[in-house]
N, C-alpha and C. Protein backbone atom coordinates (compact mmCIF):
# COMPACT_ATOMS: atom_id res chain seq x y z
N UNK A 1 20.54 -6.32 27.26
CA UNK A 1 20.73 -7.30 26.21
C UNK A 1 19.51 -8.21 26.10
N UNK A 2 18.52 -8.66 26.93
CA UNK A 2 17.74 -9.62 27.09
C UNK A 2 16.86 -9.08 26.80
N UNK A 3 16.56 -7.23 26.49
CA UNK A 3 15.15 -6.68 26.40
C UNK A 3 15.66 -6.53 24.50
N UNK A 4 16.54 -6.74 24.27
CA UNK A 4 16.88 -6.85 22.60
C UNK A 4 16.49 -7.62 22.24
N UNK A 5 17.28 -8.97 22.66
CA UNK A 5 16.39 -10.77 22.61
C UNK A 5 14.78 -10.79 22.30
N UNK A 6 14.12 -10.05 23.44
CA UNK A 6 12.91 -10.12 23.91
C UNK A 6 12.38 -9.35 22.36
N UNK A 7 12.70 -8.14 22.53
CA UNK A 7 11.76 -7.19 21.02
C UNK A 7 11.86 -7.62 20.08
N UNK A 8 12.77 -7.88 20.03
CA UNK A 8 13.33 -8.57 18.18
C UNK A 8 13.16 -9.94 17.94
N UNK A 9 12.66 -10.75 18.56
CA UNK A 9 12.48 -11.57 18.41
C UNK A 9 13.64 -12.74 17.89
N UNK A 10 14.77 -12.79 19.01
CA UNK A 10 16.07 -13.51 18.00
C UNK A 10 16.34 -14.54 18.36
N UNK A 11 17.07 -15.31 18.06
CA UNK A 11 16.76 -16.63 18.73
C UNK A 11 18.88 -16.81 19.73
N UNK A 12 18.56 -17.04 20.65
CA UNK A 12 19.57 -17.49 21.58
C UNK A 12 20.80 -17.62 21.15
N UNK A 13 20.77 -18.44 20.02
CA UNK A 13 22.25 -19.71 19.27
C UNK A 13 22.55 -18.74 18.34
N UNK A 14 22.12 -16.94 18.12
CA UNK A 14 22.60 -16.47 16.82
C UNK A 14 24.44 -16.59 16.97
N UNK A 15 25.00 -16.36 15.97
CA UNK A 15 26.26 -16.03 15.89
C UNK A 15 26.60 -14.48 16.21
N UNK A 16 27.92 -14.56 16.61
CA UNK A 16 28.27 -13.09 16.85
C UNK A 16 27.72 -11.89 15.70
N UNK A 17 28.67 -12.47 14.44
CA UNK A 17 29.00 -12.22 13.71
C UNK A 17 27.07 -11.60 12.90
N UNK A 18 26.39 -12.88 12.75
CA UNK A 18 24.52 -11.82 12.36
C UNK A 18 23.84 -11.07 13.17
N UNK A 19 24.49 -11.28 14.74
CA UNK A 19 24.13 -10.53 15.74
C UNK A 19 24.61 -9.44 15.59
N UNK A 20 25.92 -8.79 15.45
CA UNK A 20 26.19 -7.35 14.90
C UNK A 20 25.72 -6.81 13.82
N UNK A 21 25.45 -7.33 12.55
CA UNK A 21 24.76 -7.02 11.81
C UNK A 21 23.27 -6.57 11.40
N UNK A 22 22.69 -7.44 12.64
CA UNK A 22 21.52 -6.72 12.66
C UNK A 22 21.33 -5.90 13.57
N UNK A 23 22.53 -5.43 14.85
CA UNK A 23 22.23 -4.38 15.78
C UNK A 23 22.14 -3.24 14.49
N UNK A 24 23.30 -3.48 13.68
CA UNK A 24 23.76 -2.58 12.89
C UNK A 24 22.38 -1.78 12.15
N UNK A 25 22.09 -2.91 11.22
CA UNK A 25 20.53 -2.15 10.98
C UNK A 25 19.61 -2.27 11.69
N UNK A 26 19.52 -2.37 12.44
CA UNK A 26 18.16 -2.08 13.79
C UNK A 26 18.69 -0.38 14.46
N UNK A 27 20.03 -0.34 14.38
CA UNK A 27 20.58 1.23 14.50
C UNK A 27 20.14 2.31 14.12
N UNK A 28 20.33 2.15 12.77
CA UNK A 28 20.12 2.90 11.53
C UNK A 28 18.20 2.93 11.08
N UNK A 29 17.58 2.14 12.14
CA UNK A 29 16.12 1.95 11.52
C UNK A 29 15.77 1.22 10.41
N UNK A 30 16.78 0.63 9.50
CA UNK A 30 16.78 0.17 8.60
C UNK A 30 15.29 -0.92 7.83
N UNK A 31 14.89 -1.17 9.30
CA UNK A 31 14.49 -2.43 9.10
C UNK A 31 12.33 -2.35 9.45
N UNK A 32 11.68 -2.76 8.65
CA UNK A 32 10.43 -2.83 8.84
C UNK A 32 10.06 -3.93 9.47
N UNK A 33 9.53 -4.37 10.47
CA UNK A 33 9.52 -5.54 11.19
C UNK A 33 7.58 -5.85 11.81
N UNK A 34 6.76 -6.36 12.01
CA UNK A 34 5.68 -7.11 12.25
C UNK A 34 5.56 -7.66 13.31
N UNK A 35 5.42 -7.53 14.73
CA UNK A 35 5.66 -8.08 15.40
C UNK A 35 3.97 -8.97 16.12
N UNK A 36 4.26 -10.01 16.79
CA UNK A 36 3.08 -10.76 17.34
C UNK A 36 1.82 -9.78 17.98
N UNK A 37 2.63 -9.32 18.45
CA UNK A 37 1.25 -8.44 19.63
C UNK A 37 0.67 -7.39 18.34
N UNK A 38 0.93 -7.03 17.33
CA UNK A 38 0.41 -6.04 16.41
C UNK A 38 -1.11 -6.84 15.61
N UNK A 39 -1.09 -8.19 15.71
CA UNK A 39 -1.75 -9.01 15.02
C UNK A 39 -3.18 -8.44 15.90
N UNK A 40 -4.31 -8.95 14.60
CA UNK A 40 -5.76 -8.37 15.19
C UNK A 40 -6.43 -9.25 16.22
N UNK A 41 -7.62 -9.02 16.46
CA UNK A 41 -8.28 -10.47 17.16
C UNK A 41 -8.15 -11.51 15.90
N UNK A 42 -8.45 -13.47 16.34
CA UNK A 42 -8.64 -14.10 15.24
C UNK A 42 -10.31 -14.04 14.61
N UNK A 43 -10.97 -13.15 15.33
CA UNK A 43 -12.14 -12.96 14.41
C UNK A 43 -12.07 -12.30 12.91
N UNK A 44 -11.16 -11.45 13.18
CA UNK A 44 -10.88 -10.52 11.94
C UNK A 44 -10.05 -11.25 11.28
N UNK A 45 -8.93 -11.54 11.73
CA UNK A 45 -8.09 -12.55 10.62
C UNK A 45 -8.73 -13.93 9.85
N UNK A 46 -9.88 -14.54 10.48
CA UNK A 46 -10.66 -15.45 9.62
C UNK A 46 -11.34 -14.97 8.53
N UNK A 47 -12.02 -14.09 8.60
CA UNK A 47 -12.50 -13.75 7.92
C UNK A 47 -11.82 -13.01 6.32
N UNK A 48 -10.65 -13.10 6.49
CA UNK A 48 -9.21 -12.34 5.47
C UNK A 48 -9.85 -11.29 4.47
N UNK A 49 -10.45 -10.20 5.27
CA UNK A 49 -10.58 -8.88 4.81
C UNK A 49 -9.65 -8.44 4.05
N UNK A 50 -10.14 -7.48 2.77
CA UNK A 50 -8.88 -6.75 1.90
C UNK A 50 -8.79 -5.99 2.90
N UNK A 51 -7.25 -5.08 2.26
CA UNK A 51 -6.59 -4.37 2.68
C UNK A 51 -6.83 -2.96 2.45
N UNK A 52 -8.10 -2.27 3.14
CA UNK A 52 -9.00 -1.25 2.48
C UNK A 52 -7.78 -0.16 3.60
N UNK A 53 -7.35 1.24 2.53
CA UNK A 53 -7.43 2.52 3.58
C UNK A 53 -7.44 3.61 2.96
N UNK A 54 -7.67 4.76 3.75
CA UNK A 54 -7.58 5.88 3.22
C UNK A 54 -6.70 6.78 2.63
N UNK A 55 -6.70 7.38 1.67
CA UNK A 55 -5.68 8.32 1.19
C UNK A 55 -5.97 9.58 0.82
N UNK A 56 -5.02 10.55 0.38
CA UNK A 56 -5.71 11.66 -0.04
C UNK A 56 -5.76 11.83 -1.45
N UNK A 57 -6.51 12.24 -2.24
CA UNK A 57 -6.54 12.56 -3.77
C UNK A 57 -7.17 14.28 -3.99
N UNK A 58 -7.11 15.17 -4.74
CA UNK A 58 -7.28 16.26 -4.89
C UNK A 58 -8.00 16.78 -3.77
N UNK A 59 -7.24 16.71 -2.96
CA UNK A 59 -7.66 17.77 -1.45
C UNK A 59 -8.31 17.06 -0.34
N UNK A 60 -8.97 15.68 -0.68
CA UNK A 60 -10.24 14.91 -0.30
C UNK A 60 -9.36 13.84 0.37
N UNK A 61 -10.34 13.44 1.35
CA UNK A 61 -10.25 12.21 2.15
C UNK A 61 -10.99 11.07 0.75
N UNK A 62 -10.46 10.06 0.24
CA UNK A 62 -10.56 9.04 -0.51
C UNK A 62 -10.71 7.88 0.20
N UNK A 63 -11.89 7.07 0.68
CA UNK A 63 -12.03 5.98 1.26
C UNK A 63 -11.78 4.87 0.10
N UNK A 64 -11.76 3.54 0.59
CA UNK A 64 -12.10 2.54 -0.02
C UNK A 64 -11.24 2.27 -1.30
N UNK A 65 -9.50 2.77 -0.53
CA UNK A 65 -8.38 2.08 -1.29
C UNK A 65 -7.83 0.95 -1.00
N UNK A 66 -7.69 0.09 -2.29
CA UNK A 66 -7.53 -1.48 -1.64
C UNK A 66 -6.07 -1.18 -2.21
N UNK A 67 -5.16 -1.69 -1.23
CA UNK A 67 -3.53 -2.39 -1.79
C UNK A 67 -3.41 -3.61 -1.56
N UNK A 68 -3.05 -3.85 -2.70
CA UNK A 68 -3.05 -4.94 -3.35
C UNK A 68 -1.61 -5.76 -3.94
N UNK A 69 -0.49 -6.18 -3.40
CA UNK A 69 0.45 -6.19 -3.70
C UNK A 69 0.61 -7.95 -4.57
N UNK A 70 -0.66 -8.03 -5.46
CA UNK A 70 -0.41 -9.16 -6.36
C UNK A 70 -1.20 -8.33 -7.88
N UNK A 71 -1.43 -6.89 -7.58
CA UNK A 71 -1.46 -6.27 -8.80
C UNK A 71 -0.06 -5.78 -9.29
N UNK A 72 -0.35 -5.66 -10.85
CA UNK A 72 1.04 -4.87 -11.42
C UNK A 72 0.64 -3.92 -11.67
N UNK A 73 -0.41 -3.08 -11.70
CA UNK A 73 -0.82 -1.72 -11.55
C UNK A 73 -1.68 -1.29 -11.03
N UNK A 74 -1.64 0.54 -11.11
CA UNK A 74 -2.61 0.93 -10.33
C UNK A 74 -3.63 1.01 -11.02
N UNK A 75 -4.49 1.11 -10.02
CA UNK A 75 -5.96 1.30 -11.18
C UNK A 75 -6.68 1.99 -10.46
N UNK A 76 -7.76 2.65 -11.00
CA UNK A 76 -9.02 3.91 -10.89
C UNK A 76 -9.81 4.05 -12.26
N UNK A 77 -11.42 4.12 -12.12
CA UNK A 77 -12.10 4.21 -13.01
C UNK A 77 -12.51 5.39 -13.23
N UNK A 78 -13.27 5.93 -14.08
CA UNK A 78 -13.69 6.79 -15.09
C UNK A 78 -14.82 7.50 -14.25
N UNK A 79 -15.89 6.51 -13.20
CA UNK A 79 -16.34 6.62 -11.85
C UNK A 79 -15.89 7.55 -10.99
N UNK A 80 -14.67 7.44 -10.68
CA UNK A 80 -14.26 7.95 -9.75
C UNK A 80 -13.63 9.47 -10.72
N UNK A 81 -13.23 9.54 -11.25
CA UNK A 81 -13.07 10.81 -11.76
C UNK A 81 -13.76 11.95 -12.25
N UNK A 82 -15.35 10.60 -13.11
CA UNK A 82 -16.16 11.54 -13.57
C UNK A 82 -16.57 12.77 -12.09
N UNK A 83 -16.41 12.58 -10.64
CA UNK A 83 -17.28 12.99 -9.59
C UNK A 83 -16.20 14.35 -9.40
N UNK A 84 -14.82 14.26 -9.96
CA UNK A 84 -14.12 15.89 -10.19
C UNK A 84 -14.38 16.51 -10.88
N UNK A 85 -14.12 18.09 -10.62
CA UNK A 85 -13.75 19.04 -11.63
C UNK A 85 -13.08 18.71 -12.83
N UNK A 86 -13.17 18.84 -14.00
CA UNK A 86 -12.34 18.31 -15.02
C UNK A 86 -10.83 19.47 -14.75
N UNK A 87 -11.12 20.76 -14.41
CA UNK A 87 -9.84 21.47 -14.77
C UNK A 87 -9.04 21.13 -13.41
N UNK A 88 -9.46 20.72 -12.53
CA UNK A 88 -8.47 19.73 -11.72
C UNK A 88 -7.56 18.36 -11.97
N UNK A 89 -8.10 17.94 -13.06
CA UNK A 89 -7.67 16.79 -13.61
C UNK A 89 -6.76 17.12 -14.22
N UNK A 90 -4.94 16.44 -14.14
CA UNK A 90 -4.41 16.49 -15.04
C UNK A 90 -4.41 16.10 -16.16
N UNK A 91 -3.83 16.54 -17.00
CA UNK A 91 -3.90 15.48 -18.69
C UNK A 91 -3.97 14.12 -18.46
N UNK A 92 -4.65 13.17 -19.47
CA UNK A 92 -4.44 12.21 -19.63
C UNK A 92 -3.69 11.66 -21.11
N UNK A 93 -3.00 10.55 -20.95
CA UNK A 93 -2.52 9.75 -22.02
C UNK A 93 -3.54 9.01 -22.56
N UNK A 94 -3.39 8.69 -23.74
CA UNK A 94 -4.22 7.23 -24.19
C UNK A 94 -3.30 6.01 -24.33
N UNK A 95 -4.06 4.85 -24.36
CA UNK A 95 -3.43 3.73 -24.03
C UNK A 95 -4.34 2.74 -24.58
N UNK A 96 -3.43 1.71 -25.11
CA UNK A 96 -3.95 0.77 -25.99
C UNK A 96 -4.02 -0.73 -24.74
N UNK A 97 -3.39 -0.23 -23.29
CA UNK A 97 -2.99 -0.98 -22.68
C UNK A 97 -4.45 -2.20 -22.18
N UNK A 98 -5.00 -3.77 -22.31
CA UNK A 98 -5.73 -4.52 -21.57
C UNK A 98 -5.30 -5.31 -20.17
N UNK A 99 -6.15 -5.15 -19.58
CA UNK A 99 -5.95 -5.99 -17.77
C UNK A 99 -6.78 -7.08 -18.15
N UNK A 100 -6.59 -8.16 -17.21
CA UNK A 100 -7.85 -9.25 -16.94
C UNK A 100 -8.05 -8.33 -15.91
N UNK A 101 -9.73 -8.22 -15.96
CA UNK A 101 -10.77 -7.75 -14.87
C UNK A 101 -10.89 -9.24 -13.82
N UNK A 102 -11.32 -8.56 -12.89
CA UNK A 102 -11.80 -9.66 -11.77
C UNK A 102 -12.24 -11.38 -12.00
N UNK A 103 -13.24 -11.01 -13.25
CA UNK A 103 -13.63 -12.28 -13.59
C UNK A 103 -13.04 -12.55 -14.28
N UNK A 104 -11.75 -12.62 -14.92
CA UNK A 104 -10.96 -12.84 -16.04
C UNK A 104 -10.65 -12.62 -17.43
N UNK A 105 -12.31 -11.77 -17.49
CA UNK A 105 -11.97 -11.76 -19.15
C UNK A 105 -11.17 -10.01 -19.18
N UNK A 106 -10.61 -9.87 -20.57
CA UNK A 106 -9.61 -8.60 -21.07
C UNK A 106 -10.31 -7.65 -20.81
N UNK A 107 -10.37 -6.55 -20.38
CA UNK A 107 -10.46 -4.98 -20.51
C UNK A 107 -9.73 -4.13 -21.01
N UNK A 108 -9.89 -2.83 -21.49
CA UNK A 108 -9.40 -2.13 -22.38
C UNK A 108 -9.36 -0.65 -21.22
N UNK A 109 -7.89 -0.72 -20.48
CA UNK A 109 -7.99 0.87 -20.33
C UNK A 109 -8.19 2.20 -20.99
N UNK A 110 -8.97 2.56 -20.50
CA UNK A 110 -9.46 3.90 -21.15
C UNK A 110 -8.59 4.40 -21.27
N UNK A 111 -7.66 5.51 -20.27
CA UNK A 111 -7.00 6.01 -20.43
C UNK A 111 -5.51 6.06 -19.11
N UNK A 112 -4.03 7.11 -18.93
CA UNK A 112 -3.57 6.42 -18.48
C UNK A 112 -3.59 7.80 -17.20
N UNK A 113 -3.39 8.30 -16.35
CA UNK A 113 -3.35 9.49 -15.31
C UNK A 113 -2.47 10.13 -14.40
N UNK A 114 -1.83 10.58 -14.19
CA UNK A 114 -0.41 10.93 -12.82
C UNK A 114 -1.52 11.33 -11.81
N UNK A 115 -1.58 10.95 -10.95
CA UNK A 115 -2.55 12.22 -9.81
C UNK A 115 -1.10 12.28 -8.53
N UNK A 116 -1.57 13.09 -7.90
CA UNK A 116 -0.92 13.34 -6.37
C UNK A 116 -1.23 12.73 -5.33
N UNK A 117 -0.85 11.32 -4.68
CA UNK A 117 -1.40 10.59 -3.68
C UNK A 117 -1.11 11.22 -2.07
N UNK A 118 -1.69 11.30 -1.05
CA UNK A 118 -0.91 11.37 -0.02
C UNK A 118 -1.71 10.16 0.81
N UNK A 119 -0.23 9.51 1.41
CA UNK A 119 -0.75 8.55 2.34
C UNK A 119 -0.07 8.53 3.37
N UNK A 120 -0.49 8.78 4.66
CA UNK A 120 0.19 8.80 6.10
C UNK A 120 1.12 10.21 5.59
N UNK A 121 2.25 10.44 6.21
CA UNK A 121 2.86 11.57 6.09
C UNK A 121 3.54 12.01 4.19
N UNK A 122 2.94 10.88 3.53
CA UNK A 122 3.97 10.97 1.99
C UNK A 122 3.26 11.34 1.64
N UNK A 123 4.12 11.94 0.08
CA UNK A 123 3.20 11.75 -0.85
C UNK A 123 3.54 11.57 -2.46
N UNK A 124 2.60 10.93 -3.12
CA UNK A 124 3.96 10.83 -4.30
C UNK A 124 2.90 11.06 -5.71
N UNK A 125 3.07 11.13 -6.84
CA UNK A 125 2.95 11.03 -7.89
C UNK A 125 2.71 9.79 -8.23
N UNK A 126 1.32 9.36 -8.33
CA UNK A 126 0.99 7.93 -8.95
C UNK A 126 0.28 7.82 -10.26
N UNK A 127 0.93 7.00 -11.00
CA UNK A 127 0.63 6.22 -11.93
C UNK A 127 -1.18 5.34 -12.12
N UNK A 128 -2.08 5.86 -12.60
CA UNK A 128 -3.01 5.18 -12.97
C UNK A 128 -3.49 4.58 -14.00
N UNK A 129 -3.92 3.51 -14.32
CA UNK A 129 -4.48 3.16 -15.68
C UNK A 129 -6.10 3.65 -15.19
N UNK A 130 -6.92 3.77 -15.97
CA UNK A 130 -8.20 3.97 -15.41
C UNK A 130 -9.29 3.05 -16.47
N UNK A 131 -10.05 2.42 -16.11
CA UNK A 131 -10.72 1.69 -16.38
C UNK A 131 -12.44 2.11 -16.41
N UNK A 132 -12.90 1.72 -17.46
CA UNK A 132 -14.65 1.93 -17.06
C UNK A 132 -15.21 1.11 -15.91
N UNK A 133 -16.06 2.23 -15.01
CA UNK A 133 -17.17 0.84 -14.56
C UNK A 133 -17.16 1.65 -13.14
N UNK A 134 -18.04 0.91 -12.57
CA UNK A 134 -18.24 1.62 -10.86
C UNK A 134 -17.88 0.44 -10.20
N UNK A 135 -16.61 0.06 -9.92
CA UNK A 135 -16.29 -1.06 -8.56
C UNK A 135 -16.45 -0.84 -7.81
N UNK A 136 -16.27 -1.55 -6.48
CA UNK A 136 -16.21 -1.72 -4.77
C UNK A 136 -14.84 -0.85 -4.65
N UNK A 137 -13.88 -0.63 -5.34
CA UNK A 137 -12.79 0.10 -4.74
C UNK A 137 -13.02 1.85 -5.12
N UNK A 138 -12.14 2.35 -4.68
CA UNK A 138 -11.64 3.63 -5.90
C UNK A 138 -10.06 3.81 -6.50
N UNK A 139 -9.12 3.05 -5.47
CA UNK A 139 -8.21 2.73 -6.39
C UNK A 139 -7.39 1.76 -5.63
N UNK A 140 -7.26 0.72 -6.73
CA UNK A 140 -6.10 -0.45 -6.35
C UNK A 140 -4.76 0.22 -6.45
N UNK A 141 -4.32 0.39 -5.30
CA UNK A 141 -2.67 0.34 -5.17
C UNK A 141 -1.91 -0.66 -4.97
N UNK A 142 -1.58 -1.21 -6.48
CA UNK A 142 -0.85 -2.05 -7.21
C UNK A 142 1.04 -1.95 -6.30
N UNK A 143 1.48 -3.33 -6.77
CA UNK A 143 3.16 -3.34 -6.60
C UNK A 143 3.56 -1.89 -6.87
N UNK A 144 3.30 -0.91 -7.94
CA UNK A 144 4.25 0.20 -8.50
C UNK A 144 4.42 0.95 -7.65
N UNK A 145 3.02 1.09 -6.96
CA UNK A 145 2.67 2.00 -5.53
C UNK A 145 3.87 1.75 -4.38
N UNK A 146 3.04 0.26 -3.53
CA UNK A 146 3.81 -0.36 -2.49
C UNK A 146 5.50 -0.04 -3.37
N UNK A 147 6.02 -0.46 -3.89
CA UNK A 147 7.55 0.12 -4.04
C UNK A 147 7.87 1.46 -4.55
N UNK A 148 7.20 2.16 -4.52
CA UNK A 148 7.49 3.96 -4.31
C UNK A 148 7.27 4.72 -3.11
N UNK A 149 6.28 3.67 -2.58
CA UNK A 149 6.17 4.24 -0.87
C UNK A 149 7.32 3.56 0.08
N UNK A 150 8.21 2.48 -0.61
CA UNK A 150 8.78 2.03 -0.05
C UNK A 150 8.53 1.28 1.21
N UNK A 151 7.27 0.42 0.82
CA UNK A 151 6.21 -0.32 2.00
C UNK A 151 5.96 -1.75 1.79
N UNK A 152 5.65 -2.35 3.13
CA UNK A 152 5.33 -3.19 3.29
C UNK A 152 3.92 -3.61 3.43
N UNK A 153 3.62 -3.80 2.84
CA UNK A 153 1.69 -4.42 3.11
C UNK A 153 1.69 -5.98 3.91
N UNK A 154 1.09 -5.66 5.14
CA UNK A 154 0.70 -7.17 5.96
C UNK A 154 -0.69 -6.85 6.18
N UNK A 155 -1.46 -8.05 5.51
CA UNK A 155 -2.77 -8.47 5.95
C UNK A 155 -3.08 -9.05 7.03
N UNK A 156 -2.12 -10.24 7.42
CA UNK A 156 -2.18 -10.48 9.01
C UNK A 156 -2.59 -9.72 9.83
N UNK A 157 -1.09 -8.60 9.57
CA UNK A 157 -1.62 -7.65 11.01
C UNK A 157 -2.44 -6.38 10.47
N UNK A 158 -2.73 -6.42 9.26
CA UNK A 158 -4.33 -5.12 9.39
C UNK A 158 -3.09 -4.17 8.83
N UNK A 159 -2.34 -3.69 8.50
CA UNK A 159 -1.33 -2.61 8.18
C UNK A 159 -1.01 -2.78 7.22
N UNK A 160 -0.27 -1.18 7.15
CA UNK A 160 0.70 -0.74 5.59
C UNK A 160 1.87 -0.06 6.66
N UNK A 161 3.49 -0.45 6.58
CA UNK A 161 4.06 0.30 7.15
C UNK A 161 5.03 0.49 6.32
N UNK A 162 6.21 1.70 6.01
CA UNK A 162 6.42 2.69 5.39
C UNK A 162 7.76 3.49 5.67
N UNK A 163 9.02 3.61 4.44
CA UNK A 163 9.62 4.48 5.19
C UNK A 163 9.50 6.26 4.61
N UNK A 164 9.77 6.96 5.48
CA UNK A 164 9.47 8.51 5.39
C UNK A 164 10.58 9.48 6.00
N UNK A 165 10.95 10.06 5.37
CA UNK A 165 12.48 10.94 6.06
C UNK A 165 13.20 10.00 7.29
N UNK A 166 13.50 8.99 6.83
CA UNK A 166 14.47 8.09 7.91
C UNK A 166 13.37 7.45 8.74
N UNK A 167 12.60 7.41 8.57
CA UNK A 167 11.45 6.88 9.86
C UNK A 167 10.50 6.19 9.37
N UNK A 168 10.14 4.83 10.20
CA UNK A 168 9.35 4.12 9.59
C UNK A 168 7.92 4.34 9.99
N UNK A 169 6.77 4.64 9.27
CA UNK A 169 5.26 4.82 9.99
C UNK A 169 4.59 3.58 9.58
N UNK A 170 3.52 3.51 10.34
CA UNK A 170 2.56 2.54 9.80
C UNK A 170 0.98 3.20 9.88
N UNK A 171 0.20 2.63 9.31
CA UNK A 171 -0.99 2.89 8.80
C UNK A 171 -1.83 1.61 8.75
N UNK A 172 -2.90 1.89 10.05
CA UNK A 172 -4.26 0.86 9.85
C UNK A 172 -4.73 0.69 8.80
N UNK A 173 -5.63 -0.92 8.50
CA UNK A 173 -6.35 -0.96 7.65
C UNK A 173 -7.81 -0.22 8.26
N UNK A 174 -8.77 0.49 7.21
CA UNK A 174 -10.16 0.61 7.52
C UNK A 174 -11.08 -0.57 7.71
N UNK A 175 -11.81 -0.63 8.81
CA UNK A 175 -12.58 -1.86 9.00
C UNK A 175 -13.49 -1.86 8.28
């Protein structure tokens, strides 16, 4: 009982009654949790690095994906696609859709994309708007993402963790 206390971090005075409830989902795995010792050195946390990692996109290791869970979409540029095969590329939509860019002013997505993401053991069908231009990223994985992977993004502790056939994984950030 005291090595439960100890992991989970619970506090002494709980009631019976939230104390079964969360054995309950702590049972079942239910639960994505962050714990102290996962946190980085405070050199790295001063400095509040994005949340850069890798994924897969048409067969390829894809560096230099930022998630971003204060975007409302995903995004990828015209950059990053021009460097495929076109008959690898699925169709695209057109779209009348504008973002504020970084510095605030409107942009005009080019166009809109499905590709095949894999990240850690998933993989899913994502949603892109794609934008002109050569950024620092290759694709922001926006809110739509983080809630289809069914994930949690912590910058604190350097991670993305995740559920996957009943099981929760996690995934470093790239330094």
């Amino acid at each position: 009982m005291n090595q439960i206390f100890k992991n989970n971090q619970i506090d002494r005075n709980i009631s019976i009654t939230t104390f079964a409830e969360k054995v309950e989902i702590w049972s079942k795995g239910e639960v994505i949790t962050f714990y102290p010792s996962e946190k980085p050195s405070k050199d790295v946390t001063k400095l509040h690095p994005p949340l850069f990692v890798e994924v897969e996109a048409f067969g390829s290791i894809v560096k230099r994906s930022l998630i971003d869970g204060g975007e409302a979409l995903n995004i990828t540029t015209t950059h990053l696609l021009s460097q495929f095969d076109p008959n690898l590329l699925p169709p695209r939509e057109e779209t009348t859709i504008r973002v504020k860019a970084f510095d605030g002013t409107p942009k005009k997505c080019v166009r809109i994309i499905t590709l095949l993401i894999k990240f850690g053991k998933k993989m899913l069908n994502t949603l892109f708007y794609i934008m002109n231009g050569k950024p620092s990223f290759i694709f922001i994985l926006g809110r739509p993402w983080i809630d289809d992977m069914e994930g949690v993004a912590s910058t604190l502790h350097r991670c993305f963790k995740f559920y996957f056939e009943g099981n929760v994984y996690k995934v470093e950030a790239d330094e």
